[in-house]
N, C-alpha and C. Protein backbone atom coordinates (compact mmCIF):
# COMPACT_ATOMS: atom_id res chain seq x y z
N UNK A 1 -19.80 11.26 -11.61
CA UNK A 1 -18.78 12.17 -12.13
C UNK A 1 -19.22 12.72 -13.49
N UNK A 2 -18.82 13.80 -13.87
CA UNK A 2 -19.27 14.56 -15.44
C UNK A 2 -18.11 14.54 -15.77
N UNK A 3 -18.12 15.23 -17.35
CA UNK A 3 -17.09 14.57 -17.70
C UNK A 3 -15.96 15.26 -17.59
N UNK A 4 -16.51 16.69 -17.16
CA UNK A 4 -15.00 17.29 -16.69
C UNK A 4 -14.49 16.94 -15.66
N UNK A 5 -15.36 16.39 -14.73
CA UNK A 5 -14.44 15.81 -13.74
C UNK A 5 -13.38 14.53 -13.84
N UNK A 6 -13.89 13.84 -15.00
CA UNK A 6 -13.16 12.61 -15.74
C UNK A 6 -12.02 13.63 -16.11
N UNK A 7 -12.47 14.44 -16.86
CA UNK A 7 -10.80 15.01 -18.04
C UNK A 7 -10.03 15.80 -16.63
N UNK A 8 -10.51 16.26 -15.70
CA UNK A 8 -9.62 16.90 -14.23
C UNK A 8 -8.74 15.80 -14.01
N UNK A 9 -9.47 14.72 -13.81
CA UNK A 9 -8.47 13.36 -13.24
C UNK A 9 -7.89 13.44 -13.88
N UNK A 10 -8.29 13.10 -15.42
CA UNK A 10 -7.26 12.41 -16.28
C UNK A 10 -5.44 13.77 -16.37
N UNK A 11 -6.33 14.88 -16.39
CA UNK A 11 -5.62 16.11 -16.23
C UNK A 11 -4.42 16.13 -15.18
N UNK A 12 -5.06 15.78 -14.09
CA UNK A 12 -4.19 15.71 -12.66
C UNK A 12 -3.25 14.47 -13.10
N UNK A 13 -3.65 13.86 -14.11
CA UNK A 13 -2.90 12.21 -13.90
C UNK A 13 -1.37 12.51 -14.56
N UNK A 14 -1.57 13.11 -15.80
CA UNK A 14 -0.82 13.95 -16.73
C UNK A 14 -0.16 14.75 -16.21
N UNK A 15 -0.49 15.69 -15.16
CA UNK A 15 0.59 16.84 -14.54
C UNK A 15 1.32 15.89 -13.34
N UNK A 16 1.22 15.00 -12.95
CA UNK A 16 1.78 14.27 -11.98
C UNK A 16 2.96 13.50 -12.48
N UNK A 17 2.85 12.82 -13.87
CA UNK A 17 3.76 12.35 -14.81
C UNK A 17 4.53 13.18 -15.50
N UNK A 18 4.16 14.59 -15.74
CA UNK A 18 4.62 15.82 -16.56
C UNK A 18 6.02 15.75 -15.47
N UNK A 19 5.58 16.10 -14.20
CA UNK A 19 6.11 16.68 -13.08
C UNK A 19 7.47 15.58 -12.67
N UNK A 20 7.05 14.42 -12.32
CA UNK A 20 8.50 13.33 -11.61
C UNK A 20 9.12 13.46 -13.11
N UNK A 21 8.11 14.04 -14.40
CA UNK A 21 9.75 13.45 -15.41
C UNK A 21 10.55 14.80 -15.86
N UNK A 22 9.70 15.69 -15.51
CA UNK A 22 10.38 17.16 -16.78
C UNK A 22 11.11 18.23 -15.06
N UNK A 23 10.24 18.18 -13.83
CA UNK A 23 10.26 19.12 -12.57
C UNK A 23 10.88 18.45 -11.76
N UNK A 24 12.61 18.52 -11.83
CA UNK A 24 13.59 17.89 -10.62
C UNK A 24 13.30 18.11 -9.21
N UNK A 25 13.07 19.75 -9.01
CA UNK A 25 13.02 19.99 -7.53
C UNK A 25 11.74 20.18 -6.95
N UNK A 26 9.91 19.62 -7.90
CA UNK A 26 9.17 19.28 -7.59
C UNK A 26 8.38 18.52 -7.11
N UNK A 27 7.71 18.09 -6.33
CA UNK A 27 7.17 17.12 -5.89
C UNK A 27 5.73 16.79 -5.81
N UNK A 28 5.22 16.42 -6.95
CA UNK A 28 3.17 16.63 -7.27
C UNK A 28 2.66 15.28 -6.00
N UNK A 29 2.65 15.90 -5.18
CA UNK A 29 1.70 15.15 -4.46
C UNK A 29 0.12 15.17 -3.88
N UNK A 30 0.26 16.48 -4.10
CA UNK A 30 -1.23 16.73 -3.78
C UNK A 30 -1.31 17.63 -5.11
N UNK A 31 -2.68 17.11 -5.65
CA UNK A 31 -3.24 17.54 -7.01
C UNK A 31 -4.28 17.18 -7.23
N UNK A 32 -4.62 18.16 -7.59
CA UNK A 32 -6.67 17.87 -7.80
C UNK A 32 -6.98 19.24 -8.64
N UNK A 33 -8.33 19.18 -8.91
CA UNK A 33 -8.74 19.82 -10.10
C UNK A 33 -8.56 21.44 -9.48
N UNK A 34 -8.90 22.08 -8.32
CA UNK A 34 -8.34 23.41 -7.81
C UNK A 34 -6.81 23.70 -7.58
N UNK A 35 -5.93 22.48 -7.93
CA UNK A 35 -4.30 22.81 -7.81
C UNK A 35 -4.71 24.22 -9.17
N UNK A 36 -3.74 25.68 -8.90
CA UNK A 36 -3.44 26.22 -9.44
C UNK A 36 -1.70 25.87 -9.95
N UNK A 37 -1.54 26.11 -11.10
CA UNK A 37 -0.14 25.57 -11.58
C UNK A 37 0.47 26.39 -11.70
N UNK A 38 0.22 27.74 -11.02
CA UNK A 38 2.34 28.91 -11.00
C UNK A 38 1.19 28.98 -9.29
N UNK A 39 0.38 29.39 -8.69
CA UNK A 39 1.12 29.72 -7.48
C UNK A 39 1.05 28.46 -6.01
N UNK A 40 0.18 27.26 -6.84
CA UNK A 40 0.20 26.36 -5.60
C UNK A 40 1.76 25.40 -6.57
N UNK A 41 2.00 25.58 -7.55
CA UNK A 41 2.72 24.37 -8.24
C UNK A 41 4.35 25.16 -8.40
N UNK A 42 4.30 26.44 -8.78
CA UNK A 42 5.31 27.07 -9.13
C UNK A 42 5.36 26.63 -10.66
N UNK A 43 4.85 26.61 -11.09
CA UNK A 43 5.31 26.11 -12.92
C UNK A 43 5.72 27.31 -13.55
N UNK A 44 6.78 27.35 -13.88
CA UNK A 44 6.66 28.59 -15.08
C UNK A 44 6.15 28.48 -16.37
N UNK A 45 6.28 29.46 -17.23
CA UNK A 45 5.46 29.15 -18.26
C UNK A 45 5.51 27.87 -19.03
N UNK A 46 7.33 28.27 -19.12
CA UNK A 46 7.51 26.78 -20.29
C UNK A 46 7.07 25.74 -19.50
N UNK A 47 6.90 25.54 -18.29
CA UNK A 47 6.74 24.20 -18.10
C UNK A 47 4.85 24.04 -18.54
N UNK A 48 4.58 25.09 -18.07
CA UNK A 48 3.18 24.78 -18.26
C UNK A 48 2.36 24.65 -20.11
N UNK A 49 3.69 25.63 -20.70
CA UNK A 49 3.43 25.24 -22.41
C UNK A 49 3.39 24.10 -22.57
N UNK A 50 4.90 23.11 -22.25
CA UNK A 50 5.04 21.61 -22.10
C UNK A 50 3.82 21.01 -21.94
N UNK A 51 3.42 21.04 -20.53
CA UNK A 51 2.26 20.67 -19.94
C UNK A 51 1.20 20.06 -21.15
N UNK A 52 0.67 21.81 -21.12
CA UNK A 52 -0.79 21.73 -22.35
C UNK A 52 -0.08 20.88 -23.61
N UNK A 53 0.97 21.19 -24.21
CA UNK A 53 1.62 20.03 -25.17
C UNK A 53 1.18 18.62 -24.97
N UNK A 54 1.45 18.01 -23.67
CA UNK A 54 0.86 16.90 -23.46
C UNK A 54 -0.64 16.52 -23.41
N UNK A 55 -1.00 17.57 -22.97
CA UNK A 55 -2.75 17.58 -22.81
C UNK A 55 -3.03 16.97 -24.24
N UNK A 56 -2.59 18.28 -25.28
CA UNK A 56 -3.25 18.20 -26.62
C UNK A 56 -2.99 17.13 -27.42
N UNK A 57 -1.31 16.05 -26.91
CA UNK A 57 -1.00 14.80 -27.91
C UNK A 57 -2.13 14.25 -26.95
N UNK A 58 -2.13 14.24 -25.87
CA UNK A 58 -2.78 12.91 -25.52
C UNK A 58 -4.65 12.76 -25.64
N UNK A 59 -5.30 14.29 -26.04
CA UNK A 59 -6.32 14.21 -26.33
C UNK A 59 -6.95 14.32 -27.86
N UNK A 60 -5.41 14.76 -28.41
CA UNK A 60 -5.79 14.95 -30.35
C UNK A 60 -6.00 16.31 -30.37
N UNK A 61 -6.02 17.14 -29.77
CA UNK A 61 -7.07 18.49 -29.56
C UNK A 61 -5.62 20.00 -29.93
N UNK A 62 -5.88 20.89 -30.14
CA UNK A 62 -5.10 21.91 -30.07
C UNK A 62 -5.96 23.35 -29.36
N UNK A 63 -5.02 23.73 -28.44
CA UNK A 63 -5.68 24.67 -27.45
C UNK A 63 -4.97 25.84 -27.85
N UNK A 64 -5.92 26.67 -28.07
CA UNK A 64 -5.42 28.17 -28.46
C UNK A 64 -5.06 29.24 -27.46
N UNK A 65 -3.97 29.91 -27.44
CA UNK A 65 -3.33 30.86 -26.94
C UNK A 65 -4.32 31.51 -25.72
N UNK A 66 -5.52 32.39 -26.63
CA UNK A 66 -6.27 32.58 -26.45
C UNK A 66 -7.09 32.30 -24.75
N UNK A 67 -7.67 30.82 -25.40
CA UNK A 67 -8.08 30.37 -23.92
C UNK A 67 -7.17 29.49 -22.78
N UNK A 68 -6.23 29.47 -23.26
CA UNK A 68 -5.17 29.30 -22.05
C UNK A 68 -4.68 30.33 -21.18
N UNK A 69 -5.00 31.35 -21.46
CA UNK A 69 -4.27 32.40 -21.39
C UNK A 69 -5.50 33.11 -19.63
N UNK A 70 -6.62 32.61 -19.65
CA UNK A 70 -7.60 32.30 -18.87
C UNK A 70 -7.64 31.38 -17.52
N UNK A 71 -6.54 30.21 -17.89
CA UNK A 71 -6.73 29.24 -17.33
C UNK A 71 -5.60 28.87 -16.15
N UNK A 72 -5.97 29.10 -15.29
CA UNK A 72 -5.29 29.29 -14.08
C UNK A 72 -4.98 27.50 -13.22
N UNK A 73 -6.29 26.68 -13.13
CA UNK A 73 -6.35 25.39 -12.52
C UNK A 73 -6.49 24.25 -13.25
N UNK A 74 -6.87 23.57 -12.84
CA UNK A 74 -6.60 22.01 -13.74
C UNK A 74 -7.97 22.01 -14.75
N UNK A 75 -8.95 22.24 -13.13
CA UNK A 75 -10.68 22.52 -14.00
C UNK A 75 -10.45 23.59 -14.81
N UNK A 76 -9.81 24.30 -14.90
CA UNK A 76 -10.21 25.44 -16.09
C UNK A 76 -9.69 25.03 -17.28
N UNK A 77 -8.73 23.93 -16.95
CA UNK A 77 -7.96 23.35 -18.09
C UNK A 77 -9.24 22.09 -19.15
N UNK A 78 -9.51 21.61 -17.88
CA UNK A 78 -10.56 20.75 -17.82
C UNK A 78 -11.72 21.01 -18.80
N UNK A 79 -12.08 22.52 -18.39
CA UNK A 79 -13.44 22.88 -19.25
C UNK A 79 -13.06 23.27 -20.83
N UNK A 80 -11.99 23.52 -21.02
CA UNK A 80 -10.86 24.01 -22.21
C UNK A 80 -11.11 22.76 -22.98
N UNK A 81 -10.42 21.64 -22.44
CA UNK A 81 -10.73 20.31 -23.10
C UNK A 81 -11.99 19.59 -23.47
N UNK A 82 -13.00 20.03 -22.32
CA UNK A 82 -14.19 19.66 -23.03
C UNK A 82 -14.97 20.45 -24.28
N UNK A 83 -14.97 21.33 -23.77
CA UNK A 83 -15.26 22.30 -25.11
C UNK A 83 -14.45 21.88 -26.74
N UNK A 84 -13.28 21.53 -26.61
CA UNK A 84 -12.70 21.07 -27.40
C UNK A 84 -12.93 19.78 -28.18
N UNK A 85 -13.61 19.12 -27.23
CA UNK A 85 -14.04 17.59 -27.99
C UNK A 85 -15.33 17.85 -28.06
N UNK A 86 -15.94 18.67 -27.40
CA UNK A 86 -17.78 18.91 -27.93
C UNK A 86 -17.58 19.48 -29.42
């Protein structure tokens, strides 16, 4: 595994916990690093602001507008975060 595939997991692990606690009428059961999060997940934005919120406490990191704004899947989230700790 590289290490974006580590931060995908860890990524997927996070939107799965995001999801049973913040997304009542959702159900993350299938998730992996190609889940897109508005059209395979339905997320709207705020949820997905939330989301990256958690990304960034739980990695120390702050993700700019910018390249989120790009990032459609978990891996794209994924490569966001690595770049961020390189």
């Amino acid at each position: 595994m590289t290490a974006i595939d580590d931060i995908a997991c860890r990524l997927s692990s996070l939107l799965v916990t995001y999801i049973k606690e913040n997304v009542a009428d959702k159900i993350a059961t299938e998730i992996g690093p190609d889940t897109d999060l508005t059209s395979d997940l339905e997320l709207e934005s705020i949820q997905i602001m939330e989301y990256v919120v958690e990304i960034e406490d739980d990695y120390d990191i702050s993700i700019d507008l910018e390249s989120l704004s790009n990032a459609k899947t978990i891996l794209d989230l994924a490569g966001i975060v690595a770049r961020q700790l390189n």
